[in-house]
C-alpha atoms as a PDB file:
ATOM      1  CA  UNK A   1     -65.659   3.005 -11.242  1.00  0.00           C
ATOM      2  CA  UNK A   2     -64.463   6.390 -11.098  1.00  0.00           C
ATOM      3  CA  UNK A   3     -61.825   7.522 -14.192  1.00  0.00           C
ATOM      4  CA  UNK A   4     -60.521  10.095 -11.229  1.00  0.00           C
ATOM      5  CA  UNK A   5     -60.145   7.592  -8.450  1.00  0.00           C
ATOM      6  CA  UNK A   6     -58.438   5.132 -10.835  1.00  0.00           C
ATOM      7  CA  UNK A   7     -55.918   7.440 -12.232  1.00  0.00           C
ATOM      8  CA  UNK A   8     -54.621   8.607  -8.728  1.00  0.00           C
ATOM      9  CA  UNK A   9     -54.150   5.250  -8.050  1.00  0.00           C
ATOM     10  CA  UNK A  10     -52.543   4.706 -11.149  1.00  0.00           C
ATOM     11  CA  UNK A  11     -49.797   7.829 -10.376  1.00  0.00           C
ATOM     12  CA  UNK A  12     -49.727   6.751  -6.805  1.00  0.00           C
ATOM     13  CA  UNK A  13     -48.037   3.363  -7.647  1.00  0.00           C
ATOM     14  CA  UNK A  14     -45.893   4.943 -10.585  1.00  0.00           C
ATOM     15  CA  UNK A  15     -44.545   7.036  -7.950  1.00  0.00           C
ATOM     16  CA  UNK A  16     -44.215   4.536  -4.601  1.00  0.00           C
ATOM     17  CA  UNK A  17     -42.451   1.548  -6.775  1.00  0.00           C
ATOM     18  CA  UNK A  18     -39.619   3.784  -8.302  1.00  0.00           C
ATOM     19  CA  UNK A  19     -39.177   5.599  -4.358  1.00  0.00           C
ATOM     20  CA  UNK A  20     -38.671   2.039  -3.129  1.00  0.00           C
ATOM     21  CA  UNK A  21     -36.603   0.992  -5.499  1.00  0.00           C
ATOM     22  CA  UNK A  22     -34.167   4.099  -5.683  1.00  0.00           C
ATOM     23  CA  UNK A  23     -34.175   4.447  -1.426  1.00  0.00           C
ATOM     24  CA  UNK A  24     -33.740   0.581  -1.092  1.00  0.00           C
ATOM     25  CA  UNK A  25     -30.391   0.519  -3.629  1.00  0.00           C
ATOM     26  CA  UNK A  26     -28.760   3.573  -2.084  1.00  0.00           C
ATOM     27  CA  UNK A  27     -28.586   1.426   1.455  1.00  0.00           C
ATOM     28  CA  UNK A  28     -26.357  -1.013  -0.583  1.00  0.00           C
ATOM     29  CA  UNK A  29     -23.195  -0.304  -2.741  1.00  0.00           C
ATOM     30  CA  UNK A  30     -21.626  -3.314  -4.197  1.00  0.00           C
ATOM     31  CA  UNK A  31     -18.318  -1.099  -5.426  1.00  0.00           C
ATOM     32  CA  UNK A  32     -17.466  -0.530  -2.010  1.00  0.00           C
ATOM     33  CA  UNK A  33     -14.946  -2.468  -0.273  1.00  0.00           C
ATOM     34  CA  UNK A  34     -15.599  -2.266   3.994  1.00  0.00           C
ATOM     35  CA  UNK A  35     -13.097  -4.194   4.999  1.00  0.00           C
ATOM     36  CA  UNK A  36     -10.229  -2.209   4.505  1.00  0.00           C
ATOM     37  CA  UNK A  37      -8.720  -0.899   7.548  1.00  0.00           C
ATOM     38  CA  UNK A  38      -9.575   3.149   8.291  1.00  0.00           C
ATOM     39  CA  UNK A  39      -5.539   3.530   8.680  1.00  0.00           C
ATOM     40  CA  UNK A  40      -5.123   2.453   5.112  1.00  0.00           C
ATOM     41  CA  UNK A  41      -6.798   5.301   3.811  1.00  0.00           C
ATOM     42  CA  UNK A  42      -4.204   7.510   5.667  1.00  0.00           C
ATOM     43  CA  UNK A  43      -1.243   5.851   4.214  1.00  0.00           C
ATOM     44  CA  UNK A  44       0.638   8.682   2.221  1.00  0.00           C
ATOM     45  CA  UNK A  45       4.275   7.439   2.578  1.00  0.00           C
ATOM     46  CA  UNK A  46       6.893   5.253   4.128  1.00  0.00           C
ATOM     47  CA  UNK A  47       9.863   6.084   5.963  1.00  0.00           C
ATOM     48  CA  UNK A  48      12.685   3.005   5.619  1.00  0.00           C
ATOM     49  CA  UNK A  49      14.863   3.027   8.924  1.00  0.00           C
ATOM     50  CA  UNK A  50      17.954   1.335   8.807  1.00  0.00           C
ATOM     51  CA  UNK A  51      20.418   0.954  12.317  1.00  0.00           C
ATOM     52  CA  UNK A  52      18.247   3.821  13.738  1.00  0.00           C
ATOM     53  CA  UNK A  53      18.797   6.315  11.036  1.00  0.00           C
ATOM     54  CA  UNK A  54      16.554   6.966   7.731  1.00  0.00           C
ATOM     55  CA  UNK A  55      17.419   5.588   5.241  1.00  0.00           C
ATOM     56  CA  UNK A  56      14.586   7.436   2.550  1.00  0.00           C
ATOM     57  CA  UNK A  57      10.925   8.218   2.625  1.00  0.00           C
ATOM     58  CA  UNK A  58       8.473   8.261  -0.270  1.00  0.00           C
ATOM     59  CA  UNK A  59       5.407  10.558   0.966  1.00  0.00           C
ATOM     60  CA  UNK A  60       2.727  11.591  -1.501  1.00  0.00           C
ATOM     61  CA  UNK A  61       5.153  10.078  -4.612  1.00  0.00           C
ATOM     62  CA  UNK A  62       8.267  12.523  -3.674  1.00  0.00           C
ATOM     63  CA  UNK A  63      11.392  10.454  -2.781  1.00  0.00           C
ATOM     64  CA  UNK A  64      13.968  11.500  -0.669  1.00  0.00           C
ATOM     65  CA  UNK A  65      16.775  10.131   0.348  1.00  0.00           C
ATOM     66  CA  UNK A  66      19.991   9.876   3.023  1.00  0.00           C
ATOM     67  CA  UNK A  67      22.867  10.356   0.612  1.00  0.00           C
ATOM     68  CA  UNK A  68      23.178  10.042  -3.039  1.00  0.00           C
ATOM     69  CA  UNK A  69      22.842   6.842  -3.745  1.00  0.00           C
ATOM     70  CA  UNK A  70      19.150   6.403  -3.005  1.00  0.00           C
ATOM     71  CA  UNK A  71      18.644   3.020  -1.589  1.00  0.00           C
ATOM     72  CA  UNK A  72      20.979  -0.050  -0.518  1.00  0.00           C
ATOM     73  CA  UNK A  73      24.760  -1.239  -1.094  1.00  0.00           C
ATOM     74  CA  UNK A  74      25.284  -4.650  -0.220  1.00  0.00           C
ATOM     75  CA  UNK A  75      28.246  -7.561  -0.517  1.00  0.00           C
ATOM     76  CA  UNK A  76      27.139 -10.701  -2.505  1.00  0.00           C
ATOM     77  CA  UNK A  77      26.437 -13.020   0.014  1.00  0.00           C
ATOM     78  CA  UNK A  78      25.331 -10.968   3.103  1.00  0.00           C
ATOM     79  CA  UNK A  79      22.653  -9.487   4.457  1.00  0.00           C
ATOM     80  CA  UNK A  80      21.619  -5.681   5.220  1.00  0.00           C
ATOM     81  CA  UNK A  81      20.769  -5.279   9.077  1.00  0.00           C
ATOM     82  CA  UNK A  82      17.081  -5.127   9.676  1.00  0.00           C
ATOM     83  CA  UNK A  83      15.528  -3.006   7.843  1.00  0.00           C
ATOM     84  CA  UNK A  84      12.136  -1.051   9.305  1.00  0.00           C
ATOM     85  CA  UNK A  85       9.271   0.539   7.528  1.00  0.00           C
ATOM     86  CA  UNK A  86       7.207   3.184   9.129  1.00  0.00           C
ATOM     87  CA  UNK A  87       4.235   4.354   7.634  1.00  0.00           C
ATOM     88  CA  UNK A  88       3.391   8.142   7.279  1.00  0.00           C
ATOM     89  CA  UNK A  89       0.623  10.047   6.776  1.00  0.00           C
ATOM     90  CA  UNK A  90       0.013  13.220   4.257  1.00  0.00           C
ATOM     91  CA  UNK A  91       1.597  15.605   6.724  1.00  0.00           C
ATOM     92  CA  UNK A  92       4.956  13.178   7.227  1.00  0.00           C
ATOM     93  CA  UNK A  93       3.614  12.003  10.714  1.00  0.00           C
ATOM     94  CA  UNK A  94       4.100   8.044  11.495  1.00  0.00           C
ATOM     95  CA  UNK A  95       1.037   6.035  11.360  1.00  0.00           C
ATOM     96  CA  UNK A  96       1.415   3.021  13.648  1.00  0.00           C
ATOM     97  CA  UNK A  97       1.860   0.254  11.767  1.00  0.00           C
ATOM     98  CA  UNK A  98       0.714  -2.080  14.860  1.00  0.00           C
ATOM     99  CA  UNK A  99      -2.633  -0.079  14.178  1.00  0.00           C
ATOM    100  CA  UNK A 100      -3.137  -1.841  10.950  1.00  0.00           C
ATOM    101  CA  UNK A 101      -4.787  -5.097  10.805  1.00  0.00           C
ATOM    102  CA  UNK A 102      -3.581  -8.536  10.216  1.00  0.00           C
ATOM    103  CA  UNK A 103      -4.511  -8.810   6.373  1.00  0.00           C
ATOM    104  CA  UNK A 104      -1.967  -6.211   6.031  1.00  0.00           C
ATOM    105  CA  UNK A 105       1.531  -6.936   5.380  1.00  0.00           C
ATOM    106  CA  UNK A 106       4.587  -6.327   2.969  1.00  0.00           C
ATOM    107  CA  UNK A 107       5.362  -6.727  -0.685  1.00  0.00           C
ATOM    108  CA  UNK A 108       8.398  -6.211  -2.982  1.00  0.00           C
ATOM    109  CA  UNK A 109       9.618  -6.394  -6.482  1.00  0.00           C
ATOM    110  CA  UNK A 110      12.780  -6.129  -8.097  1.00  0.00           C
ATOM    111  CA  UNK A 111      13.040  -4.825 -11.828  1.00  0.00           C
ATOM    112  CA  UNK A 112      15.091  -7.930 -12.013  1.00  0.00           C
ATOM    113  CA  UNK A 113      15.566 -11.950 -10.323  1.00  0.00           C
ATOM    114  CA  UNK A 114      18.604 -12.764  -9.498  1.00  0.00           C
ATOM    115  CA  UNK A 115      20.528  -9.818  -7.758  1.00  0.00           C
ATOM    116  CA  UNK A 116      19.031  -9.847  -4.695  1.00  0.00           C
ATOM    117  CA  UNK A 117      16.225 -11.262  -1.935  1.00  0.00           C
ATOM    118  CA  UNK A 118      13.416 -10.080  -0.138  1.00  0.00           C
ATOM    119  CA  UNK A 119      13.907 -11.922   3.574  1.00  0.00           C
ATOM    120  CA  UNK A 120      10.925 -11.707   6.663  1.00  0.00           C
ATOM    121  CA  UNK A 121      12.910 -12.955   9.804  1.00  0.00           C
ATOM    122  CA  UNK A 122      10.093 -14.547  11.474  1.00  0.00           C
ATOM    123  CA  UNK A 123      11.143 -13.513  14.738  1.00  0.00           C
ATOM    124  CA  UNK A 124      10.929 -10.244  13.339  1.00  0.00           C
ATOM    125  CA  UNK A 125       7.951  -7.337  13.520  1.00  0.00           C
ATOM    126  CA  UNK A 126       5.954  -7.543  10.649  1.00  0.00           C
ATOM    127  CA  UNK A 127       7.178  -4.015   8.963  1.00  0.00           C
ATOM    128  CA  UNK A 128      10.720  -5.677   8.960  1.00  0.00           C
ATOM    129  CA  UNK A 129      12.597  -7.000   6.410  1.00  0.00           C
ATOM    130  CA  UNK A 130      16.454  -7.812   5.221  1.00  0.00           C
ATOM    131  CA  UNK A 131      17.915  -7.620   1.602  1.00  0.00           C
ATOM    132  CA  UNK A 132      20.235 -10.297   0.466  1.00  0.00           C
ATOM    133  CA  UNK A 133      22.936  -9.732  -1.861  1.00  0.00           C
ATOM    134  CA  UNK A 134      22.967 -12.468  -4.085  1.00  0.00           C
ATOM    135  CA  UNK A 135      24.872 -11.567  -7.535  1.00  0.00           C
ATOM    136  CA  UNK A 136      26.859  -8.546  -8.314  1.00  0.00           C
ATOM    137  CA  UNK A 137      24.639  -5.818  -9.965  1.00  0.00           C
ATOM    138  CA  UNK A 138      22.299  -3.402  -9.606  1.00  0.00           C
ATOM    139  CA  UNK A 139      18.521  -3.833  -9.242  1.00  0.00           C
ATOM    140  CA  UNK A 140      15.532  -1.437  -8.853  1.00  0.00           C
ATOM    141  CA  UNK A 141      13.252  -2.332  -5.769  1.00  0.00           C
ATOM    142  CA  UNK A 142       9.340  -1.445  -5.125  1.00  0.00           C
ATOM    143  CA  UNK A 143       8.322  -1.665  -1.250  1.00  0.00           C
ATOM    144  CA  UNK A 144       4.425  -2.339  -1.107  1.00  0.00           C
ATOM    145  CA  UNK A 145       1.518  -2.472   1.475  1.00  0.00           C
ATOM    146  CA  UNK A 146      -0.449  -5.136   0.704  1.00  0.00           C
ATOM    147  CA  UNK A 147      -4.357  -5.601   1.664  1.00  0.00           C
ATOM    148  CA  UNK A 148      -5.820  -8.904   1.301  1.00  0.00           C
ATOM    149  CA  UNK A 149      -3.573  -9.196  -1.613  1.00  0.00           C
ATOM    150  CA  UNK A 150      -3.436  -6.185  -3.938  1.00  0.00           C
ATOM    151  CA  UNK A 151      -1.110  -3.177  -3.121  1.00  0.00           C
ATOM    152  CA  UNK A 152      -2.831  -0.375  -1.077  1.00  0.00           C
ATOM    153  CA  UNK A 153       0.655   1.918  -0.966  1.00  0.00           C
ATOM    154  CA  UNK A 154       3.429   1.452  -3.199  1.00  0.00           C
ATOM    155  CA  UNK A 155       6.705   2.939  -3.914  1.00  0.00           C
ATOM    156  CA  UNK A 156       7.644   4.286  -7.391  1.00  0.00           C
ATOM    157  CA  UNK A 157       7.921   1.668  -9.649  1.00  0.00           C
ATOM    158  CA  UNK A 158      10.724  -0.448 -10.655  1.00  0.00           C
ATOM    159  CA  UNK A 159      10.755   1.038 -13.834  1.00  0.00           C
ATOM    160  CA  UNK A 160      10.751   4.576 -12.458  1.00  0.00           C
ATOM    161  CA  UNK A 161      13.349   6.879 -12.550  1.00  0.00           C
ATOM    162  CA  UNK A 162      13.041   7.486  -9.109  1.00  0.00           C
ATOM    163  CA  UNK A 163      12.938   3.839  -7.915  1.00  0.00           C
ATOM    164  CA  UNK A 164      14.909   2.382  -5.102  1.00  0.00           C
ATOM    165  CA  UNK A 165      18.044   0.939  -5.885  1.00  0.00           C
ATOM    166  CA  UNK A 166      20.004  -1.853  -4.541  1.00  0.00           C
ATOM    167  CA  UNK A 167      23.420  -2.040  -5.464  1.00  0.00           C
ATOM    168  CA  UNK A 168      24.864  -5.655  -4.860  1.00  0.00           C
ATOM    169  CA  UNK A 169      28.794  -5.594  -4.724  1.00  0.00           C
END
């Protein structure tokens, strides 16, 4: 046997099994998630309309509101009219929310239980939702889009300075 013949097939297969191997695994990422919907990725901000008018907007983390009180006053007992969220992309433009696929929906939190609810009419669009006042007080709220269960777009935080706040008289 030829020493020369062997040893080119010898650096022929050390260089053919690492190619397949590397060009094989870069068809496949296990990291990435495909079933998110292209709109998600777009998702900057939220506008919150309220009887027609804005009520505040968080785009890229800024948060700007109405009039100074920065999120919702409502009697114990009542409800707020329905409330709508639009979503917005990095230049402020609405995204269609009827563009976003059925494992997306809405989320909340309240920096407290007890002050207020979180209501979905049913007969209601999706991206609409009423507060309840339940007890006098004042509570912060988080809005959140939700994908398949984890938040893809949140407000600030409940613990935030600049969180929402619902004022329950």
């Amino acid at each position: 046997m030829n020493p020369l013949v062997f040893s080119a097939r010898r650096w022929a297969l050390l260089l053919v099994i690492p190619a397949t191997l590397i060009l094989s695994a870069c068809d496949s990422n296990p990291v990435d998630d495909d079933d998110h919907d292209e709109h998600a990725a777009e998702i900057e901000g939220i506008a919150v309309v309220m009887n027609g008018a804005e009520v505040w907007r968080v785009l890229e983390g800024e948060v700007t509101c109405a009039d100074a009180t920065c999120g919702f006053a409502i009697p114990a007992g009542s409800d707020t009219p329905l409330i709508t969220v639009e979503f917005l992309d990095h230049d402020g433009d609405e995204i269609h929310g009827d563009e976003l696929d059925s494992a997306f929906s809405l989320g909340h939190a309240f920096s407290q239980d007890g002050f207020a609810a979180f209501e979905q009419p049913v007969e209601t669009e999706r991206w609409t939702f009423q507060l309840e006042g339940v007890s006098a007080g004042t509570v912060a709220f988080q809005l959140q889009l939700l994908h398949n269960g984890h938040a893809d777009f949140t407000t600030p935080p409940t613990t935030a300075g600049n969180a929402i706040q619902v004022v329950v008289e």
